[in-house]
Protein backbone atom coordinates (compact mmCIF):
# COMPACT_ATOMS: atom_id res chain seq x y z
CA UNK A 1 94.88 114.57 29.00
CA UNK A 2 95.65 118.02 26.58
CA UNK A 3 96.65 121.11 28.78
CA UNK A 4 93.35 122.91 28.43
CA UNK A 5 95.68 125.83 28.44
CA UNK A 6 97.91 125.54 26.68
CA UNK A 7 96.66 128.04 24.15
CA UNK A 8 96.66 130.89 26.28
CA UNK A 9 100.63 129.70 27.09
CA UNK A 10 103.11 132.41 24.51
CA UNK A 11 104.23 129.69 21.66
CA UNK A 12 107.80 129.76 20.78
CA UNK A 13 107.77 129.85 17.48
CA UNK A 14 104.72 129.42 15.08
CA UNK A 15 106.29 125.89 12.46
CA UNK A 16 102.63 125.89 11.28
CA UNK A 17 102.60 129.41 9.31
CA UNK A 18 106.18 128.29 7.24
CA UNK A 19 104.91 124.96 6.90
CA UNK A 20 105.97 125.78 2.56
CA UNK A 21 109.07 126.75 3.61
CA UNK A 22 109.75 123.97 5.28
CA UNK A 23 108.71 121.53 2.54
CA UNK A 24 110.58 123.62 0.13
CA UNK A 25 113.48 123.44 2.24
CA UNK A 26 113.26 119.81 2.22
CA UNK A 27 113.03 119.35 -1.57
CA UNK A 28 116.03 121.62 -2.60
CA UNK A 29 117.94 119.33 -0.29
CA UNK A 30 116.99 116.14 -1.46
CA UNK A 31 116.99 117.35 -5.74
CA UNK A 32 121.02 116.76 -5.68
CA UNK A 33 120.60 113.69 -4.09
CA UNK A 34 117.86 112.37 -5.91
CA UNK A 35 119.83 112.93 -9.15
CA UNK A 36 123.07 111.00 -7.98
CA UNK A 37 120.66 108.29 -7.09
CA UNK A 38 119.77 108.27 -10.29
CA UNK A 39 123.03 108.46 -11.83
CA UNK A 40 124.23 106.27 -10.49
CA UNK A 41 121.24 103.98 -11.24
CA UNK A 42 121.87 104.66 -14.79
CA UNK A 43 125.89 104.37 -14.99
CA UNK A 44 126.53 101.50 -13.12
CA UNK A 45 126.40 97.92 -14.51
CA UNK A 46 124.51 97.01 -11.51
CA UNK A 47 122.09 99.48 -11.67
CA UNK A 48 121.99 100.08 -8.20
CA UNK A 49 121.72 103.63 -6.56
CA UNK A 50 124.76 103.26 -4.33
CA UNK A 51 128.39 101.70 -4.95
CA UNK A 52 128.15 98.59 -3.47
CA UNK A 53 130.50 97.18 -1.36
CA UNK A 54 131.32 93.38 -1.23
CA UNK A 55 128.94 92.73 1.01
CA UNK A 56 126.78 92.91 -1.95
CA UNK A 57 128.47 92.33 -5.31
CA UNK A 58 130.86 89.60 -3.74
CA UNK A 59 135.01 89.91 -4.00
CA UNK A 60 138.16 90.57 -1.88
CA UNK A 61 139.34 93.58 -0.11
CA UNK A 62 142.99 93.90 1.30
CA UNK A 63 143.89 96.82 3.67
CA UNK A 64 147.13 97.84 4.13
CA UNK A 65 149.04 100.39 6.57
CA UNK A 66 151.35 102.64 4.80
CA UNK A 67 153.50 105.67 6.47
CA UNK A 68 152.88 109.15 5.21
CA UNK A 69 150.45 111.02 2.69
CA UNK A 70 148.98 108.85 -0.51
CA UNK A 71 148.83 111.23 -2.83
CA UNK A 72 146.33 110.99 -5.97
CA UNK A 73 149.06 110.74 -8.81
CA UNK A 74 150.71 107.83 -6.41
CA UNK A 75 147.10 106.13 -6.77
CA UNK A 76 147.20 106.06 -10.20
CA UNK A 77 150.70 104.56 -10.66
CA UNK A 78 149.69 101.93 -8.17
CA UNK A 79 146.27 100.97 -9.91
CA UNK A 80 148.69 100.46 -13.03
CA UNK A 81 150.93 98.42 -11.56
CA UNK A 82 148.14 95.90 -9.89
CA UNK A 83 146.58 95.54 -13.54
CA UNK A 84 150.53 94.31 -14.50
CA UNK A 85 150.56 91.93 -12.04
CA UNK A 86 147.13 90.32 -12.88
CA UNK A 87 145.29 91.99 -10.56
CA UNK A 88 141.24 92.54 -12.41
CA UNK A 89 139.74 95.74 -12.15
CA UNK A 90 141.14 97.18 -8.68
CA UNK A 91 139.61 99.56 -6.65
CA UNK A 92 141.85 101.59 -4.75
CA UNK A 93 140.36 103.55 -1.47
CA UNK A 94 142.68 105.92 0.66
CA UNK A 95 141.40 106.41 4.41
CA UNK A 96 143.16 108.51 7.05
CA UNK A 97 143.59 106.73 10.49
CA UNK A 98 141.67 108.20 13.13
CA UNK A 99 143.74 106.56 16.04
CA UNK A 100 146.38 108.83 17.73
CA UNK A 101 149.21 106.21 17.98
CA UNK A 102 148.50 106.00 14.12
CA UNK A 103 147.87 109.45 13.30
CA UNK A 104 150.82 109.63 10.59
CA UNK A 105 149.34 106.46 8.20
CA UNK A 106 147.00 105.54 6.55
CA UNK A 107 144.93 102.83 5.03
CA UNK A 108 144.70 102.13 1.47
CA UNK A 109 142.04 99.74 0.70
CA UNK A 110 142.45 97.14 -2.60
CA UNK A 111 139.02 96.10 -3.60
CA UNK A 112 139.23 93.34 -6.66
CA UNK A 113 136.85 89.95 -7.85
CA UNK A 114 136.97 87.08 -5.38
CA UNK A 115 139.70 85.52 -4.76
CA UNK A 116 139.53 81.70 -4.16
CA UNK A 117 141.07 79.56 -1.55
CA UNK A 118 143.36 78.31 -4.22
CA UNK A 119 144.53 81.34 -5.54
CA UNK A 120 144.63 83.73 -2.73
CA UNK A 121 148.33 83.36 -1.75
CA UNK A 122 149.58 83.98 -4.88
CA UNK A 123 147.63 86.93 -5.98
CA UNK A 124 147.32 88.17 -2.28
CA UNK A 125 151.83 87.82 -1.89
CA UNK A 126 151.96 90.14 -5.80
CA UNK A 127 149.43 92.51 -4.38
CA UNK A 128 151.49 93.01 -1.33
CA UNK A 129 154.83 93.08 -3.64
CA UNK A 130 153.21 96.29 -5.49
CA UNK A 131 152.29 98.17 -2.33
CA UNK A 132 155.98 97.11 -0.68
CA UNK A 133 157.62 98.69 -3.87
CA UNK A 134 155.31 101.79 -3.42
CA UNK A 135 155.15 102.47 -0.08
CA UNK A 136 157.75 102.11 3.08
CA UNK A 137 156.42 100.45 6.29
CA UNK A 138 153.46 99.42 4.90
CA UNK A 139 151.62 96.22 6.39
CA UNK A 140 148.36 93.86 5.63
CA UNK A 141 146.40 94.95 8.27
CA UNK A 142 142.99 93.29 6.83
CA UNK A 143 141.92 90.56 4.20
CA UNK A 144 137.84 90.49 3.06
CA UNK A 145 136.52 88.18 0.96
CA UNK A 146 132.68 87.97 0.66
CA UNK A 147 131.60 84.90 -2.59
CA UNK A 148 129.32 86.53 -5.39
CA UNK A 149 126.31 84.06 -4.44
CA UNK A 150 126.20 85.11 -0.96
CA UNK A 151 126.65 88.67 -1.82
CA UNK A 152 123.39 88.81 -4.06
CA UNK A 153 121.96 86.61 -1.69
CA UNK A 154 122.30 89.26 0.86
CA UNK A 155 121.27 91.82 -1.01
CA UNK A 156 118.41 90.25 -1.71
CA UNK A 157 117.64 89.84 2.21
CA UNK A 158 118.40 93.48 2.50
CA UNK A 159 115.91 94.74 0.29
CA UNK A 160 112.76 92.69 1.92
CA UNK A 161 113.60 93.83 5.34
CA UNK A 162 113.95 97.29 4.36
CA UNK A 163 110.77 96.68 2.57
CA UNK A 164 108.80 95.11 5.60
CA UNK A 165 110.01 97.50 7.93
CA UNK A 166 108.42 100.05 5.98
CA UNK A 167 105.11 97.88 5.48
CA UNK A 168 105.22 97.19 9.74
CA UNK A 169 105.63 100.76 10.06
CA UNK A 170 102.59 102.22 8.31
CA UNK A 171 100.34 99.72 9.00
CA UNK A 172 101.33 100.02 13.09
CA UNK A 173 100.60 104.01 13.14
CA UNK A 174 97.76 103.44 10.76
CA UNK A 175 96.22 101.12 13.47
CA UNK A 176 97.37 103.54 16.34
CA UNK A 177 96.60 106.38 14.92
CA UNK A 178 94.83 107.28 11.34
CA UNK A 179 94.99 106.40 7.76
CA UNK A 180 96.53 109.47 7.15
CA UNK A 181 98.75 109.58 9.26
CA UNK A 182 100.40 106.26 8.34
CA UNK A 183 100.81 107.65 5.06
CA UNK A 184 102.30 110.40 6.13
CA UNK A 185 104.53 108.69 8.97
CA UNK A 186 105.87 107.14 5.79
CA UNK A 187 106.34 110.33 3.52
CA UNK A 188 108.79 111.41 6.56
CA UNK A 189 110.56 108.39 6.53
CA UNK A 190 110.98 107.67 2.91
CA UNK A 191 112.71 111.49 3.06
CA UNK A 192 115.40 110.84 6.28
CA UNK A 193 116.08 107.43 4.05
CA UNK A 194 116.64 108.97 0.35
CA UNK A 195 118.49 111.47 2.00
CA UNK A 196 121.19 109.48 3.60
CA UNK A 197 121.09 107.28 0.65
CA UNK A 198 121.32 110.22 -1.70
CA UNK A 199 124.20 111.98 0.56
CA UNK A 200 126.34 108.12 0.44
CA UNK A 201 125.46 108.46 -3.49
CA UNK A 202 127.25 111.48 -3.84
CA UNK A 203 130.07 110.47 -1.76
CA UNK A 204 130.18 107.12 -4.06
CA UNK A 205 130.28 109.69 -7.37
CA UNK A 206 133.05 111.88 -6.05
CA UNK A 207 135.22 109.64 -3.55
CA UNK A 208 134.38 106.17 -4.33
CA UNK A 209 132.73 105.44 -1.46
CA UNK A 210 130.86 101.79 -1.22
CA UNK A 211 128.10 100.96 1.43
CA UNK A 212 128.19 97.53 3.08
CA UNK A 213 125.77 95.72 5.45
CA UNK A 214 126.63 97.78 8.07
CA UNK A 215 125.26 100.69 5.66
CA UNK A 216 121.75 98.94 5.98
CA UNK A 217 121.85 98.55 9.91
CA UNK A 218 122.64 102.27 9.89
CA UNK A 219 119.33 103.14 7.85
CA UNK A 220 117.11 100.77 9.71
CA UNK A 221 118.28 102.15 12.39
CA UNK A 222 117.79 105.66 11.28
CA UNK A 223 114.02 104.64 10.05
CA UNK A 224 113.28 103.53 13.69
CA UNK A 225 114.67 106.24 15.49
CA UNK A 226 113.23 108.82 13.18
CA UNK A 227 109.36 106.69 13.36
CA UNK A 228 110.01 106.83 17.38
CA UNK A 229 110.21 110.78 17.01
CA UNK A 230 107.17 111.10 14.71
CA UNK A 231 105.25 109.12 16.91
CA UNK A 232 105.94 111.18 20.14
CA UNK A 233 104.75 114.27 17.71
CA UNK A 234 101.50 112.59 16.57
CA UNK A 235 100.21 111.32 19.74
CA UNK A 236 100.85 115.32 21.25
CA UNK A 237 98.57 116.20 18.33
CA UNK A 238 96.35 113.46 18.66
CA UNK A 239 95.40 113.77 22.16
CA UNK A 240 95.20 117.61 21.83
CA UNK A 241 93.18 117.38 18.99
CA UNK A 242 90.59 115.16 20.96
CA UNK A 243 89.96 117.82 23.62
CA UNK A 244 90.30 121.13 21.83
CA UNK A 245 88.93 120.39 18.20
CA UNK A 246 86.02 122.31 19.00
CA UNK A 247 87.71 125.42 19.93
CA UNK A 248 90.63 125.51 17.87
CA UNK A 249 91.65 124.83 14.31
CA UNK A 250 93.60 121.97 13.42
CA UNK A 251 96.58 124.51 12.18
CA UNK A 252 96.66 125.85 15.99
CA UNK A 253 96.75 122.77 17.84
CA UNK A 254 99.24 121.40 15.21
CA UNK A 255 101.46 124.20 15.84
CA UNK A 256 100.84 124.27 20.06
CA UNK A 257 101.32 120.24 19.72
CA UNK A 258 104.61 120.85 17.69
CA UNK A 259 106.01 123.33 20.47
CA UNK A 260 105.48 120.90 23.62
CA UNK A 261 107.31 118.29 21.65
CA UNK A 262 110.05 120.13 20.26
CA UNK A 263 112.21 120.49 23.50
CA UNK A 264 112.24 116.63 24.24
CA UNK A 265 113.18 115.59 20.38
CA UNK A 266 116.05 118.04 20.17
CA UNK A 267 117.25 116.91 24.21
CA UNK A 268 117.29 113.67 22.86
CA UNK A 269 118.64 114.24 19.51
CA UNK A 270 121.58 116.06 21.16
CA UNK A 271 122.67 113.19 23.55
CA UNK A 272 122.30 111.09 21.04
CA UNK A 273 125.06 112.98 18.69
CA UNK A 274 127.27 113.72 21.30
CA UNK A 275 127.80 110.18 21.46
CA UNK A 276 127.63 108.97 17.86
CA UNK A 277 130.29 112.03 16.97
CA UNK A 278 132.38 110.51 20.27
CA UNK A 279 132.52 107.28 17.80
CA UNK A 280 133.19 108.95 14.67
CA UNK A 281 135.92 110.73 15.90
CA UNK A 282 137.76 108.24 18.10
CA UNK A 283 135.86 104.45 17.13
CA UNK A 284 138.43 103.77 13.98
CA UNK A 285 138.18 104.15 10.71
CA UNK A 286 135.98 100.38 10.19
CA UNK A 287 133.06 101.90 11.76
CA UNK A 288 133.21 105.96 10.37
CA UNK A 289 130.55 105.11 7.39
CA UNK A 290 128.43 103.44 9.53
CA UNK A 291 128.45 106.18 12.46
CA UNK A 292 128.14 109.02 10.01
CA UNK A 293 124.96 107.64 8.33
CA UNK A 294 123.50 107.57 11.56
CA UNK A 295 124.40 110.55 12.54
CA UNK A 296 122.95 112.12 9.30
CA UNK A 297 120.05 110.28 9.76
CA UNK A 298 119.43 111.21 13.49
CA UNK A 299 119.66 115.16 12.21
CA UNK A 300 117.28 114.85 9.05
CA UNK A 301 114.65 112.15 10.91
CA UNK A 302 114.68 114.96 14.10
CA UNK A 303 113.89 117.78 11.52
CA UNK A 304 111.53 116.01 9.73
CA UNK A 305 109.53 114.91 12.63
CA UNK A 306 109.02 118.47 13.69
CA UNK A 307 109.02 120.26 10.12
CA UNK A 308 108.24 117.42 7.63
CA UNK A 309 105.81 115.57 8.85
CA UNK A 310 103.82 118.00 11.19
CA UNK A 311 103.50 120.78 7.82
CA UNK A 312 102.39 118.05 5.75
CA UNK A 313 99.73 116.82 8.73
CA UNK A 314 98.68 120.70 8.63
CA UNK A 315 97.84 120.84 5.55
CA UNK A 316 95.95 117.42 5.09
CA UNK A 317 93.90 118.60 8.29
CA UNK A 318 93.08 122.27 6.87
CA UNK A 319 92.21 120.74 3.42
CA UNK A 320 89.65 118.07 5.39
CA UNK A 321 88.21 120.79 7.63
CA UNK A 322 87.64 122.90 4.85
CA UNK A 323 85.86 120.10 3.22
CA UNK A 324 83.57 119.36 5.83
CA UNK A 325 82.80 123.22 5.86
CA UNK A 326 81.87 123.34 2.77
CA UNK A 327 79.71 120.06 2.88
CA UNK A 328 77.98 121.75 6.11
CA UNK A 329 77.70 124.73 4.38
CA UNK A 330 76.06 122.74 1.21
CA UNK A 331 74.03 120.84 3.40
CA UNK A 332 72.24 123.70 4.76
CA UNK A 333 71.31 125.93 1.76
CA UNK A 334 69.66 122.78 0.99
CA UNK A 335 67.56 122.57 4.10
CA UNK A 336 67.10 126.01 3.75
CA UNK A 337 65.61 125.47 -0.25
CA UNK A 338 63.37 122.89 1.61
């Protein structure tokens, strides 16, 4: 049951009255990442809005351990000298090790087409020649190879669960709630996901990076932790709204709703990154992408549970109350003409 008083309680802060600001917040954020989305969409072969790793396009990647700084001139020289030795159109990544015994190395990732059973020795024993002749102490640490059916296949898969998580989504708070706001439940989410896709765009324009299935576990994960928070927000507002509608405007109890919540979302938001950043700095360098989307995702879906989602809700409400106002108001200068 709503706190009868809780509008007589001093409000922390009123999220209601910058409720633009807010949204206009939002959209400066997301522009730059909307338009490496789309550059990317429009530059690569593909077409797709990220630089997909071989999860998804299908070939071989060989990690190696080298001693000492790569720099970027040495990355050139060594792309050369794989296209000498037959190597097709590799992809050279340099990561730094995160664990302390290996703080000194790092790993320099050799993306190229599949290579078959038959032909992996050879190409796999010149590939490991180059990087011998190029670096000292260096060592195959890691060999990938992912078939260019099953990598479409996959991608494929990928898209219809993101797809029906979305659909399962909206319909569920739809149902639970109202129409609008399963609409709006998915306005909020389709922002935490372009973000995080739009922020591993421009990491894929300016450093190459490529997103893998782990990628898509990180944004369904994102999408369900963010819906979890929305959902706490709405049902504050929805139960509020049921006992004080007649009192208050929809902008007030919005705002009240918005200040019980917004304790327990950032409490929870914060023990949540204190662990995810506990895995990005000390879970290896295999796992980093995957952590940081999540923890990007745990940030924007917290702030657009409180900001996003309850300013768009506010407005939607005041535009429907003035509505009905104004059909009341109609209503009765026609009686009155009567």
């Amino acid at each position: 049951m709503a706190n009868t008083n809780l509008m007589n309680n001093k409000l922390k802060f009123n999220f209601v009255k910058y409720r633009y600001f807010w949204l206009a917040f939002s959209a400066i954020l997301l522009i730059p990442c909307i338009i490496a989305v789309i550059y990317l969409s429009v530059t690569q072969p593909n077409h797709a809005p990220l630089k997909l790793g071989i999860d998804f396009t299908g070939g071989t990647i060989l990690q190696y351990s080298v001693e000492g700084a790569v720099p970027t001139s040495k990355i050139a020289q060594l792309r050369e000298a794989l296209i000498n030795q037959g190597v097709k159109s590799p992809t050279i990544q340099v990561t730094s090790s995160s664990s302390i015994e290996d703080s000194e190395n790092n790993l320099i990732s050799i993306k190229t087409v599949f290579i078959s059973d038959t032909q992996s020795k050879d190409l796999e024993s010149k590939i490991t020649g180059v990087i011998n002749n190029n670096f000292e102490g260096s060592e195959l640490v890691q060999v990938n190879s992912v078939g260019p059916t099953l990598g479409s296949e996959l991608l494929k898969n990928t898209m219809i669960a993101l797809i029906l998580s979305f659909i399962a989504m909206v319909v569920y708070i739809s149902f639970r709630f109202q129409v609008e706001y399963g609409w709006i439940a998915l306005l909020a989410l389709f922002h935490d996901a372009m973000f995080i896709i739009g922020i591993f765009a421009i990491k894929g324009i300016f450093f190459d990076t490529t997103v893998d299935s782990l990628f898509i576990t990180a944004i369904l994960t994102v999408i369900g932790y963010s819906v979890n928070d929305t959902i706490v927000v709405f049902d504050r507002i929805r139960e509020n709204m049921r006992f004080l509608a007649k009192k208050f405007s929809s902008n007030e109890i919005i705002n009240a709703s918005i200040n019980q919540t917004v304790a327990r979302s950032i409490n929870t938001s914060l023990t949540t990154l204190f662990t995810l950043l506990a895995l990005y700095l000390f879970g290896g360098v295999t796992i980093k992408e995957f952590v940081l989307a999540i923890i990007i995702g745990v940030i924007v879906g917290s702030y657009s549970s409180i900001f996003v989602a309850g300013s768009i809700l506010s407005i939607v409400k005041e535009k429907m109350e003035n509505k009905k106002h104004l059909e009341n108001k109609t209503r009765n200068e026609d009686n009155e003409q009567k």
